[in-house]
PDB file of N, CA and C in Angstrom:
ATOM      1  N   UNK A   1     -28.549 -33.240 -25.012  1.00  0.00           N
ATOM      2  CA  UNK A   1     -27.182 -32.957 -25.446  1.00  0.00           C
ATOM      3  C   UNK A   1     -26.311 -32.813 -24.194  1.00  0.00           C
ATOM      4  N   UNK A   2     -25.537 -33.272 -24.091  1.00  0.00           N
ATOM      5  CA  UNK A   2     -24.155 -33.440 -22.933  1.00  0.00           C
ATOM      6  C   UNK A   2     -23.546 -32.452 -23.119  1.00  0.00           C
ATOM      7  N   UNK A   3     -23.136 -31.592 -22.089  1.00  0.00           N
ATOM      8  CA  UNK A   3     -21.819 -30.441 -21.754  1.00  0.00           C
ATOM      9  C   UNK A   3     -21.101 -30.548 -22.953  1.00  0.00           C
ATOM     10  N   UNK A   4     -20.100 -31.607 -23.153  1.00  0.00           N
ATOM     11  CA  UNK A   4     -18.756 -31.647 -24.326  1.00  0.00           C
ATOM     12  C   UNK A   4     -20.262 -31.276 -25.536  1.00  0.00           C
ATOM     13  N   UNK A   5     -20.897 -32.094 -25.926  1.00  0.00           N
ATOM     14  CA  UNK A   5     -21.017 -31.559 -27.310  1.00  0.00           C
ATOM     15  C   UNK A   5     -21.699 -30.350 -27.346  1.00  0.00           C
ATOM     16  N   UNK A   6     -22.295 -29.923 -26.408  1.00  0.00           N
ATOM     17  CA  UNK A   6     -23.088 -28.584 -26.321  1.00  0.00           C
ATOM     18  C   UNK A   6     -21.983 -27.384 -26.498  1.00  0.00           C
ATOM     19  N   UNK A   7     -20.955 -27.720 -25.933  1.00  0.00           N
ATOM     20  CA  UNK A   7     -19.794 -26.815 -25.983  1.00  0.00           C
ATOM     21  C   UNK A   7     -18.868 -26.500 -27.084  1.00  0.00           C
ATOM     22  N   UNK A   8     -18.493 -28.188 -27.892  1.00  0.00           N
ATOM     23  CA  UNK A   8     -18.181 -28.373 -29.236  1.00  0.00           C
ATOM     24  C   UNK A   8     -19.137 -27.337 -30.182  1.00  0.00           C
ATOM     25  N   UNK A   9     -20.318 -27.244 -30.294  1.00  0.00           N
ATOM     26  CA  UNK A   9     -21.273 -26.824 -31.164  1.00  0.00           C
ATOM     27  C   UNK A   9     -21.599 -25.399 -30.961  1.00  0.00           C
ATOM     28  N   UNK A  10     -21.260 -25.058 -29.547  1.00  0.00           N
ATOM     29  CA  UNK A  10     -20.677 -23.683 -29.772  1.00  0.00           C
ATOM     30  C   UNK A  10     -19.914 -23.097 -29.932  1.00  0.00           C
ATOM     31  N   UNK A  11     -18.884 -23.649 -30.166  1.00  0.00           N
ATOM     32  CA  UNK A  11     -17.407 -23.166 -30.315  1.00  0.00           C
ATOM     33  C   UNK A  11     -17.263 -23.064 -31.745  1.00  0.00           C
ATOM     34  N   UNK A  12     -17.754 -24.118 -32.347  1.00  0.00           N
ATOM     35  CA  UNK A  12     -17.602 -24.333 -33.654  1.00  0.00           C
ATOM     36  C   UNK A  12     -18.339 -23.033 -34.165  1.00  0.00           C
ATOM     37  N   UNK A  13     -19.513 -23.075 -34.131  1.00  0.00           N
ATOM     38  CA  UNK A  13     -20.474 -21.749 -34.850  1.00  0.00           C
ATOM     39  C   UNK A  13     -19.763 -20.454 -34.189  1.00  0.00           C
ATOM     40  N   UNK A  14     -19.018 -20.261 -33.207  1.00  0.00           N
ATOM     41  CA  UNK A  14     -18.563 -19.041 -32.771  1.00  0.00           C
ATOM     42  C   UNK A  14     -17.145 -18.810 -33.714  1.00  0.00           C
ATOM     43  N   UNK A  15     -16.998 -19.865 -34.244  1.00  0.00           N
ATOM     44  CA  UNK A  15     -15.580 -19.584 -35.210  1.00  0.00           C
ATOM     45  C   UNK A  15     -16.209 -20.019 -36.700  1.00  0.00           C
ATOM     46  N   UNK A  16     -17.477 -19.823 -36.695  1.00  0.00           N
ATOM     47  CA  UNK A  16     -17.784 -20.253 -38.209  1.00  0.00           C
ATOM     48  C   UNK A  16     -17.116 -21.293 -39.240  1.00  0.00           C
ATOM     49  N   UNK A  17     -17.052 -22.275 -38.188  1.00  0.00           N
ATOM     50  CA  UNK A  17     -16.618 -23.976 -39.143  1.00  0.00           C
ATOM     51  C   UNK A  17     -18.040 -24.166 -39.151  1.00  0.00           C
ATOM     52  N   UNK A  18     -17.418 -25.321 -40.292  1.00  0.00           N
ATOM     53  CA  UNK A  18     -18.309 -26.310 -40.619  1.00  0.00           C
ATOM     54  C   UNK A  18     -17.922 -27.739 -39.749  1.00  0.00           C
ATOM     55  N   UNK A  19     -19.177 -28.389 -39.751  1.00  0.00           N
ATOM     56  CA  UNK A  19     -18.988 -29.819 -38.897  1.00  0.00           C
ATOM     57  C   UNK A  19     -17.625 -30.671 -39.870  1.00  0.00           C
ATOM     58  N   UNK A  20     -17.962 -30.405 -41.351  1.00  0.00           N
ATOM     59  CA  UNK A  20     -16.636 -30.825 -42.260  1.00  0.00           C
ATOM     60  C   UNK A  20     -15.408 -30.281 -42.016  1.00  0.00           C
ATOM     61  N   UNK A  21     -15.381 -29.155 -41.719  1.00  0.00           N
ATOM     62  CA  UNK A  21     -13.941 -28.654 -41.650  1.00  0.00           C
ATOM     63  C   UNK A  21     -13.929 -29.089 -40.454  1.00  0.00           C
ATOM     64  N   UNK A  22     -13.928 -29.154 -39.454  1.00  0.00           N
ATOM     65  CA  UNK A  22     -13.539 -29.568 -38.137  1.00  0.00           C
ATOM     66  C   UNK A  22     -12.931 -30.822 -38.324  1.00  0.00           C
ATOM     67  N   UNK A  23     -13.910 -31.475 -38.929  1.00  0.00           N
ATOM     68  CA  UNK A  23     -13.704 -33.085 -38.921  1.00  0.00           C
ATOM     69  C   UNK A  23     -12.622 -33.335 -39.688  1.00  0.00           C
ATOM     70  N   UNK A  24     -12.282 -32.923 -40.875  1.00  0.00           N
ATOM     71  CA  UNK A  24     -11.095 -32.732 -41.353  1.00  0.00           C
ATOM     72  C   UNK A  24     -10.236 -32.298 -40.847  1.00  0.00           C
ATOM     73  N   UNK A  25     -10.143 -31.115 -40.474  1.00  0.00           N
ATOM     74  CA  UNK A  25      -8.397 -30.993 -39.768  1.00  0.00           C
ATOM     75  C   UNK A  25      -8.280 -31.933 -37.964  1.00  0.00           C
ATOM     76  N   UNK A  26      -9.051 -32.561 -37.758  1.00  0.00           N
ATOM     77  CA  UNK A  26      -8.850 -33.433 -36.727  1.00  0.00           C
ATOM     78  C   UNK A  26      -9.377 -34.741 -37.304  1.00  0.00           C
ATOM     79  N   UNK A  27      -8.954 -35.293 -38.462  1.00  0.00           N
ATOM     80  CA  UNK A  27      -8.375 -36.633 -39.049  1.00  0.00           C
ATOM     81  C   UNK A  27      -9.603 -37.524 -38.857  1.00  0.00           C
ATOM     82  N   UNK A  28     -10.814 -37.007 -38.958  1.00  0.00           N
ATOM     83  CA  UNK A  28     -12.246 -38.290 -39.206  1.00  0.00           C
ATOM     84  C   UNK A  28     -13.227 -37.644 -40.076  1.00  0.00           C
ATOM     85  N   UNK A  29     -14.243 -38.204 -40.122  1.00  0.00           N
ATOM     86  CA  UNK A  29     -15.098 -38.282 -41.144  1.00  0.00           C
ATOM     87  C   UNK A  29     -16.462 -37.276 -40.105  1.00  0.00           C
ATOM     88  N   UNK A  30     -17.122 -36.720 -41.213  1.00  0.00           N
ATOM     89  CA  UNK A  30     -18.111 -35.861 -40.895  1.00  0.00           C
ATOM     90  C   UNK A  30     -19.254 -36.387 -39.767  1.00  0.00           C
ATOM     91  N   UNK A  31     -19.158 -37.588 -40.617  1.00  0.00           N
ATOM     92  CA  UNK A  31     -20.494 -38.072 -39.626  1.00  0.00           C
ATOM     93  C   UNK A  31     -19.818 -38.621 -38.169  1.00  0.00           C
ATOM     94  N   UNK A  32     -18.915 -39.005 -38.380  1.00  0.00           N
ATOM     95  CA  UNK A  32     -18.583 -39.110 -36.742  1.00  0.00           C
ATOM     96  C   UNK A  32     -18.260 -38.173 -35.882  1.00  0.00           C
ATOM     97  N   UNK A  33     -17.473 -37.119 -36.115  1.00  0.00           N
ATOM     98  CA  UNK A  33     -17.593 -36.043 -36.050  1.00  0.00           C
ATOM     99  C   UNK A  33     -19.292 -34.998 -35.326  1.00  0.00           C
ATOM    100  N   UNK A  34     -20.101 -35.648 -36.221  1.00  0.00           N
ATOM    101  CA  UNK A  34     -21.697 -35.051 -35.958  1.00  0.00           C
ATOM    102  C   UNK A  34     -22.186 -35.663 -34.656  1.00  0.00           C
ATOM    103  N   UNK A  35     -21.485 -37.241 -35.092  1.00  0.00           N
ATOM    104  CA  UNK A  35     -22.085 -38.083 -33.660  1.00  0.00           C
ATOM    105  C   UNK A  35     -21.752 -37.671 -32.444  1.00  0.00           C
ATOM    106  N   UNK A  36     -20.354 -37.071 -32.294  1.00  0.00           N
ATOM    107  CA  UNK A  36     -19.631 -36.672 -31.139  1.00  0.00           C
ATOM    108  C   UNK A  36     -20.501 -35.099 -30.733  1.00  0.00           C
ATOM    109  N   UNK A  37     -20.544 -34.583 -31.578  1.00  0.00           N
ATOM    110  CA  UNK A  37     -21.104 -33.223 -31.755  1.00  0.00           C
ATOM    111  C   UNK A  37     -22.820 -33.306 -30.764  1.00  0.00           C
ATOM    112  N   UNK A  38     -23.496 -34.077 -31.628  1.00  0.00           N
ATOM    113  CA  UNK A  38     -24.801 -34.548 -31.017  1.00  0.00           C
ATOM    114  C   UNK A  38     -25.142 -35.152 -29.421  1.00  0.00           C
ATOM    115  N   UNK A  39     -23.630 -35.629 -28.916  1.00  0.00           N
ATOM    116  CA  UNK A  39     -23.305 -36.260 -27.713  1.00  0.00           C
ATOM    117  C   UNK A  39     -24.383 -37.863 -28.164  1.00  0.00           C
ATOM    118  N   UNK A  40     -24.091 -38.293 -29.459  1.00  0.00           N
ATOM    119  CA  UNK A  40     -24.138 -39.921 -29.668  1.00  0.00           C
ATOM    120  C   UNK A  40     -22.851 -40.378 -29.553  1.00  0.00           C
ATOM    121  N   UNK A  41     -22.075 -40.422 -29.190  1.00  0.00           N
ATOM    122  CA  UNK A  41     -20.546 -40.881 -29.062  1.00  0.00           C
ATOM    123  C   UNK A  41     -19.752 -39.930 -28.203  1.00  0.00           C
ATOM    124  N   UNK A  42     -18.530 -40.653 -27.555  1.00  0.00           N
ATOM    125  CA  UNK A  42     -17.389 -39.927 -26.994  1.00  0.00           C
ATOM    126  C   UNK A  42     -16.092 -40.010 -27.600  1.00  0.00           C
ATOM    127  N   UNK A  43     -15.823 -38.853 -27.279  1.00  0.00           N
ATOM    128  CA  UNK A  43     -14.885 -38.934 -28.498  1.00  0.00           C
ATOM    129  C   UNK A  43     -13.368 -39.164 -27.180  1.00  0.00           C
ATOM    130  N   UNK A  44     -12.359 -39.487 -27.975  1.00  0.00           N
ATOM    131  CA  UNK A  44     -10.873 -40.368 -27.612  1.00  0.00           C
ATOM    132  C   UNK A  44     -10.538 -39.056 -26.686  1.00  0.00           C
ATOM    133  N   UNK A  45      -9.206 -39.086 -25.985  1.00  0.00           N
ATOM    134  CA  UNK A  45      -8.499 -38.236 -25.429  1.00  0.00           C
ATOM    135  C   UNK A  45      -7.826 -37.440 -26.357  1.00  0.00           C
ATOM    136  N   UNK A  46      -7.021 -38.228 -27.073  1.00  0.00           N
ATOM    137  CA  UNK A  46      -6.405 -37.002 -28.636  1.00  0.00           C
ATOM    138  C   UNK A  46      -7.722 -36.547 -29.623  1.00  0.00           C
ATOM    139  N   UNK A  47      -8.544 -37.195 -30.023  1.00  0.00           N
ATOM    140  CA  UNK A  47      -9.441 -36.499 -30.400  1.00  0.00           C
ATOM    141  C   UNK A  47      -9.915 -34.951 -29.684  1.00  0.00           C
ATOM    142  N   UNK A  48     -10.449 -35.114 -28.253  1.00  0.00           N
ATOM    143  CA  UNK A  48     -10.896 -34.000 -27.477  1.00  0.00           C
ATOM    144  C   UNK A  48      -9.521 -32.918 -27.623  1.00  0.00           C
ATOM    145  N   UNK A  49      -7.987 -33.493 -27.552  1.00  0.00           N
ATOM    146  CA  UNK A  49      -7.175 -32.144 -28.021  1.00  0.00           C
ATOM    147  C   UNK A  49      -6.794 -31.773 -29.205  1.00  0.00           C
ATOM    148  N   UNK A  50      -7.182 -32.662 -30.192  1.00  0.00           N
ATOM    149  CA  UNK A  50      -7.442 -32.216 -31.458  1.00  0.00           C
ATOM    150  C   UNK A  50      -8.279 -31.203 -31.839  1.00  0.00           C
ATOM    151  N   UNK A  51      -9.689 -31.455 -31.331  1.00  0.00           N
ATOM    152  CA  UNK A  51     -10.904 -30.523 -31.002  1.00  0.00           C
ATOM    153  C   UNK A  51     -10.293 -29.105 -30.400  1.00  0.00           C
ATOM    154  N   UNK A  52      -9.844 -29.164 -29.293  1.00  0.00           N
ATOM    155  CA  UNK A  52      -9.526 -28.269 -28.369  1.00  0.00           C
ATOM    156  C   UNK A  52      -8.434 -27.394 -29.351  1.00  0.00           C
ATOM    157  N   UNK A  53      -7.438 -28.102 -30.420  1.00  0.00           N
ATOM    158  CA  UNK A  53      -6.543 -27.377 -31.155  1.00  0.00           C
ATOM    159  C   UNK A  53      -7.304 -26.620 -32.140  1.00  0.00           C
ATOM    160  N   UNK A  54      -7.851 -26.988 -32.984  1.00  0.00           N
ATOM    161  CA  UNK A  54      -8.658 -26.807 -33.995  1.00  0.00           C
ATOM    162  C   UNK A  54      -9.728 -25.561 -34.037  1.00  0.00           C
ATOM    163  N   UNK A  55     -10.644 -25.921 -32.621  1.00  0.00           N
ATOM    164  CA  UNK A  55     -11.351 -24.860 -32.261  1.00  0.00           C
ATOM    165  C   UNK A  55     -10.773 -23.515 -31.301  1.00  0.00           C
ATOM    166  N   UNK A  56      -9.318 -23.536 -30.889  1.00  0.00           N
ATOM    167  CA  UNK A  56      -8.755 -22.188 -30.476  1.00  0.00           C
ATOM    168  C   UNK A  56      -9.303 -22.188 -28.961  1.00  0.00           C
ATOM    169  N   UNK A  57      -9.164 -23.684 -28.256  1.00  0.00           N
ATOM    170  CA  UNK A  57      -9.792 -23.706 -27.105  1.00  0.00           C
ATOM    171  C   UNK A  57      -8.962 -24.199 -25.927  1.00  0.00           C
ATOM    172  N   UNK A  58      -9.172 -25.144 -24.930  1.00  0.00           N
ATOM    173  CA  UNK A  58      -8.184 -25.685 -23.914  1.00  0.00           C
ATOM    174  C   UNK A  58      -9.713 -26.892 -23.912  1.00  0.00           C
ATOM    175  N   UNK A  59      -8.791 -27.978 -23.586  1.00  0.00           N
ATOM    176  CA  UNK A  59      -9.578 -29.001 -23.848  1.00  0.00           C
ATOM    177  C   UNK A  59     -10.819 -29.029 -21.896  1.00  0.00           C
ATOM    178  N   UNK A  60      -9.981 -28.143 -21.394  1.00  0.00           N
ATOM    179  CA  UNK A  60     -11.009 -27.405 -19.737  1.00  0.00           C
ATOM    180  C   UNK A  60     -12.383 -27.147 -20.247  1.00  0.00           C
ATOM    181  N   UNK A  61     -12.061 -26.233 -21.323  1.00  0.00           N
ATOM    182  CA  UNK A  61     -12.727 -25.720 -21.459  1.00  0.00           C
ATOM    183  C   UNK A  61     -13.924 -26.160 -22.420  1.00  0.00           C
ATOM    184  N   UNK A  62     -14.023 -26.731 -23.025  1.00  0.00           N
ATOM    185  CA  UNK A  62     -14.879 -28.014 -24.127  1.00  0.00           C
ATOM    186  C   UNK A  62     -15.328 -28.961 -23.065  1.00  0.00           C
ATOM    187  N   UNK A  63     -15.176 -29.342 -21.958  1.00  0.00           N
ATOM    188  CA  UNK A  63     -15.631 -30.343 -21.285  1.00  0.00           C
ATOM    189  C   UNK A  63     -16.044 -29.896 -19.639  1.00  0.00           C
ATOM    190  N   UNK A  64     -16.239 -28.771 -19.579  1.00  0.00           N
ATOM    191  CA  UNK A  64     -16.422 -27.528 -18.539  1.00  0.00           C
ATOM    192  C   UNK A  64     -17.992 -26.952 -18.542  1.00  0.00           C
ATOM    193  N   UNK A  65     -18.848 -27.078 -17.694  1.00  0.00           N
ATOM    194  CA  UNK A  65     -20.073 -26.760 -17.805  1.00  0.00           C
ATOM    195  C   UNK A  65     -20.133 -25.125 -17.766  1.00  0.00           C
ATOM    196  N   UNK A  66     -19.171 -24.644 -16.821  1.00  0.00           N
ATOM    197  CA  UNK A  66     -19.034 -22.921 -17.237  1.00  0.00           C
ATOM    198  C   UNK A  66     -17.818 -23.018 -18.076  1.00  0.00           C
ATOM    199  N   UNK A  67     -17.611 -22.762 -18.920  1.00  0.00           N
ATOM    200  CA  UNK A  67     -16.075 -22.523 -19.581  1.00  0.00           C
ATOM    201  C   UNK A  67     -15.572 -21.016 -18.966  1.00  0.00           C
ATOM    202  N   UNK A  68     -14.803 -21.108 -19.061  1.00  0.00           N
ATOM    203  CA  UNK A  68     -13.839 -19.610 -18.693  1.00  0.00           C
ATOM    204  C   UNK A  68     -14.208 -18.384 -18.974  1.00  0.00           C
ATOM    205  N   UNK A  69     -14.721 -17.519 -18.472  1.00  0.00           N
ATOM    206  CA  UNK A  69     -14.668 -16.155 -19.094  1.00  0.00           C
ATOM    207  C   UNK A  69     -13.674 -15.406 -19.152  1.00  0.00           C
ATOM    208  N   UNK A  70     -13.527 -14.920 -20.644  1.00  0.00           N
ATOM    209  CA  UNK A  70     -13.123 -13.694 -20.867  1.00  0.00           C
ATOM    210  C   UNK A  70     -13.369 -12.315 -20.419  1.00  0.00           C
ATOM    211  N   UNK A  71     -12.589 -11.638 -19.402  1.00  0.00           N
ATOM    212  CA  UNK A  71     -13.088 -10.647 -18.303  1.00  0.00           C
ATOM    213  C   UNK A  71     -13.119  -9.048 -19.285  1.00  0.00           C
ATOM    214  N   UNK A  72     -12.135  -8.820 -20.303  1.00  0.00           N
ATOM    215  CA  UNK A  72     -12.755  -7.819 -21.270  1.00  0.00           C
ATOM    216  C   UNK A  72     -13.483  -7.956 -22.030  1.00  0.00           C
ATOM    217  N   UNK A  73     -13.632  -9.167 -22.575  1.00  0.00           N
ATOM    218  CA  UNK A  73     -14.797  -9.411 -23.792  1.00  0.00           C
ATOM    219  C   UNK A  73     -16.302 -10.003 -23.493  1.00  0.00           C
ATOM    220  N   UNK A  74     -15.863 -10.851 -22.143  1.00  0.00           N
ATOM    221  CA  UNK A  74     -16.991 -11.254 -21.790  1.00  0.00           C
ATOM    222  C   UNK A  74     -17.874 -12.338 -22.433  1.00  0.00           C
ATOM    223  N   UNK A  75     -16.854 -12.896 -23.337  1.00  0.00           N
ATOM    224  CA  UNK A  75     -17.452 -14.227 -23.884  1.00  0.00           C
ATOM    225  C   UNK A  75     -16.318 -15.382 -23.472  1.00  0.00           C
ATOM    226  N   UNK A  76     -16.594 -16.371 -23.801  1.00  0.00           N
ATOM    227  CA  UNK A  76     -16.055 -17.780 -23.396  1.00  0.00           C
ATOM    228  C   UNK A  76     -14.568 -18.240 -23.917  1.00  0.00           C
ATOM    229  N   UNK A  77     -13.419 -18.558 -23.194  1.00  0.00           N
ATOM    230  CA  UNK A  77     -12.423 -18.730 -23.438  1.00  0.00           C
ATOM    231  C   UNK A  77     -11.686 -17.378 -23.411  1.00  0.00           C
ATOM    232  N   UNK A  78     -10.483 -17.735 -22.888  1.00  0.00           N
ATOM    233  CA  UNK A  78      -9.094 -16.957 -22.588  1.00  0.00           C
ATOM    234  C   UNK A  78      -8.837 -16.328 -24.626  1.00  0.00           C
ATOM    235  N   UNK A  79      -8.694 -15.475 -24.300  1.00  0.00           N
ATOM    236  CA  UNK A  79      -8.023 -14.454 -25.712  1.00  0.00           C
ATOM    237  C   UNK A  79      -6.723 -15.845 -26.293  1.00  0.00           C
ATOM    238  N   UNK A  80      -7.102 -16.046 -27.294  1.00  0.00           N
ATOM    239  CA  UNK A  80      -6.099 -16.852 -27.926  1.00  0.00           C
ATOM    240  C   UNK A  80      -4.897 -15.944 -28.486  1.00  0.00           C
ATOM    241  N   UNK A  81      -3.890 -16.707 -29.488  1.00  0.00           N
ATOM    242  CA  UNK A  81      -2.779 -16.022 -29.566  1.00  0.00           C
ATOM    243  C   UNK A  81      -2.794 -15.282 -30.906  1.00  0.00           C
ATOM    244  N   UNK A  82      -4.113 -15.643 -31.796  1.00  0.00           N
ATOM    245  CA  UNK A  82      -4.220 -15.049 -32.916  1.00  0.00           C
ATOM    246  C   UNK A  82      -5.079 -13.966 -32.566  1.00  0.00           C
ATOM    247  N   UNK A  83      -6.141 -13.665 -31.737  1.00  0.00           N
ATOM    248  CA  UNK A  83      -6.670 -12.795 -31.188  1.00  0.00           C
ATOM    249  C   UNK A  83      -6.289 -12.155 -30.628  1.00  0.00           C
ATOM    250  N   UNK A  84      -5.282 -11.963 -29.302  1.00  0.00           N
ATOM    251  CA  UNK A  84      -4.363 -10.876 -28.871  1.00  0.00           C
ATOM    252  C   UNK A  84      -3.438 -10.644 -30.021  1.00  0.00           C
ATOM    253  N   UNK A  85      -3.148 -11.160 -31.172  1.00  0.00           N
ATOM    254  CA  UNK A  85      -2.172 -10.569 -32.363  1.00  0.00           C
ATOM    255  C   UNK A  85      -3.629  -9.156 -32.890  1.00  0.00           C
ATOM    256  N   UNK A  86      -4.632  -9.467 -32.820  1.00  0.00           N
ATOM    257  CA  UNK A  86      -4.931  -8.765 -33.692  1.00  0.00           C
ATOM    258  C   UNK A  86      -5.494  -7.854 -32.887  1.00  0.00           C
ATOM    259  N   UNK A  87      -5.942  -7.864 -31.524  1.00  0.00           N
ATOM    260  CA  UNK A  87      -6.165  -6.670 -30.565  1.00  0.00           C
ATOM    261  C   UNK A  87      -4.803  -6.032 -30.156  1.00  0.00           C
ATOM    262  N   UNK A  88      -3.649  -6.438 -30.398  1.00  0.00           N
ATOM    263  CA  UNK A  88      -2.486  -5.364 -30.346  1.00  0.00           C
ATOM    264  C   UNK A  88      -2.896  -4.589 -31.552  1.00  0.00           C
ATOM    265  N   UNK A  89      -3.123  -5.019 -32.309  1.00  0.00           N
ATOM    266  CA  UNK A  89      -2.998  -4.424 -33.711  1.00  0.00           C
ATOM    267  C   UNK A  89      -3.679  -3.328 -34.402  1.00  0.00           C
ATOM    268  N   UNK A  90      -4.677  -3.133 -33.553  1.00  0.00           N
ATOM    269  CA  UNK A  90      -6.104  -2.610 -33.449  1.00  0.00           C
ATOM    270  C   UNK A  90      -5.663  -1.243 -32.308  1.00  0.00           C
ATOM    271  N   UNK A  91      -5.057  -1.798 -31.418  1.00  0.00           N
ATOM    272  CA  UNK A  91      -4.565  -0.568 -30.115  1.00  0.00           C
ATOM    273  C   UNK A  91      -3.512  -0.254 -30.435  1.00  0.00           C
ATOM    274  N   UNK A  92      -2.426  -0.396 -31.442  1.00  0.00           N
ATOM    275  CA  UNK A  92      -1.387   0.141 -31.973  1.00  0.00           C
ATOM    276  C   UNK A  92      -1.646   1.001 -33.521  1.00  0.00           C
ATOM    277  N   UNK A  93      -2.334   0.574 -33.956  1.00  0.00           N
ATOM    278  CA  UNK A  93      -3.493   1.805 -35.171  1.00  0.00           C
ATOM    279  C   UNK A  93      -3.967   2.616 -34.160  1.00  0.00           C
ATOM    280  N   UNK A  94      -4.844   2.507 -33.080  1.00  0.00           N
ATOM    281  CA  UNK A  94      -5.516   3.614 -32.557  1.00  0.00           C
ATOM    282  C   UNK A  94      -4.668   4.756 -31.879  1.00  0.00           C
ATOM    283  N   UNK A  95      -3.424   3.808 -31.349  1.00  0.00           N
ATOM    284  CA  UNK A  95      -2.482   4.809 -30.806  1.00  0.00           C
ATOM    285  C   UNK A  95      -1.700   5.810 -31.918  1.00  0.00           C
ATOM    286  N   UNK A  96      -1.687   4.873 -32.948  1.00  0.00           N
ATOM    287  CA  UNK A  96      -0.459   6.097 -34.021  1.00  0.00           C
ATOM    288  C   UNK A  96      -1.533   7.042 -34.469  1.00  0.00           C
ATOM    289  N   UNK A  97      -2.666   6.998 -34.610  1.00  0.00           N
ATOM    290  CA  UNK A  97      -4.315   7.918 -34.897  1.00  0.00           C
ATOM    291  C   UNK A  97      -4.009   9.130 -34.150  1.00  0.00           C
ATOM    292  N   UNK A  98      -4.341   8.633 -32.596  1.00  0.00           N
ATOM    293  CA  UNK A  98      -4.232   9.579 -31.403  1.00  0.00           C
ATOM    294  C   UNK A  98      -2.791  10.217 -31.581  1.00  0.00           C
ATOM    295  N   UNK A  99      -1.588   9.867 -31.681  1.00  0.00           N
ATOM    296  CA  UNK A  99      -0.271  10.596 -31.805  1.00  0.00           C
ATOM    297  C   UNK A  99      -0.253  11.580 -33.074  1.00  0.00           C
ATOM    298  N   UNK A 100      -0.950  11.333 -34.135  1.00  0.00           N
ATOM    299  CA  UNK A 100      -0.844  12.040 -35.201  1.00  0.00           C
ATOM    300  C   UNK A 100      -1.572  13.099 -34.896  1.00  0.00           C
ATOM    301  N   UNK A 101      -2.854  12.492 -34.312  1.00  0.00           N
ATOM    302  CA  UNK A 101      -4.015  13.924 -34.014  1.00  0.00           C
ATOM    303  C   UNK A 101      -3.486  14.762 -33.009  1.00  0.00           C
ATOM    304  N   UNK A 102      -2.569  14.281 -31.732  1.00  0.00           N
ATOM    305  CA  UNK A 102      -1.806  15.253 -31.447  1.00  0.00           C
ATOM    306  C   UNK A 102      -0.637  15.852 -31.709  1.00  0.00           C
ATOM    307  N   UNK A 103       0.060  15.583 -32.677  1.00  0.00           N
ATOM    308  CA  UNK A 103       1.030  16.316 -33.514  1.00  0.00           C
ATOM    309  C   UNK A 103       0.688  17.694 -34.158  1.00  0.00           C
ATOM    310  N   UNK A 104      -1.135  16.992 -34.958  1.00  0.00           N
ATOM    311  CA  UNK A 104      -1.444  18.212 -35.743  1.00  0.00           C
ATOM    312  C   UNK A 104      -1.969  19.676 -34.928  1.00  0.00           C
ATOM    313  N   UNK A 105      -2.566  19.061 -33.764  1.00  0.00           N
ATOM    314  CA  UNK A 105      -2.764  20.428 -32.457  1.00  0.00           C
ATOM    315  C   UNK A 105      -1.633  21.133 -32.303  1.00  0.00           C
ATOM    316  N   UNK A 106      -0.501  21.000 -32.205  1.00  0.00           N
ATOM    317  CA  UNK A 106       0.560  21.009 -31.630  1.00  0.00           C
ATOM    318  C   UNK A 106       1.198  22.435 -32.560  1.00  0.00           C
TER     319      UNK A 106
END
């Protein structure tokens, strides 16, 4: 298996697609899709940023033998923009928690 699809196939299972859903919202058919996946085929330049859209990635990083680490999380790829939505979201609950619990000391 080649870097790109080794990377495709983890990205994918780290966001819990299917080889179908992928292949669908980037405009081909499953089995080609699998082929690219398997590293039996290369896939186009808009394909790879289709991929790269789809899977919440940078197309660096899908075709990158280290991909990027994430330095708080410590897994692969830069915090996307739906993921820092929801780690604000998470540290802005914990903060109104902590403000309430010190209100009630108070």
């Amino acid at each position: 298996m080649n870097i790109l699809a080794s990377n495709l196939l983890t990205r994918r299972e780290e966001k819990r697609f299917t080889q179908s859903y992928v292949a669908l919202q980037c405009g081909m058919s499953q089995p080609n899709y699998s082929a690219i996946e398997r590293g039996k085929t290369d896939p186009s330049i808009s394909q790879l940023k289709k991929f790269a859209e789809v899977l919440d990635t940078t197309v660096d990083d899908l075709i990158s033998e280290k991909p990027r680490q994430n330095p708080i999380l410590g897994h692969k790829n830069i915090l996307t923009e739906s993921d820092k939505d929801i780690y604000i979201k998470i540290l802005e609950n914990q903060l109104r928690a902590l403000m309430a619990e010190k209100q009630k000391g108070q």
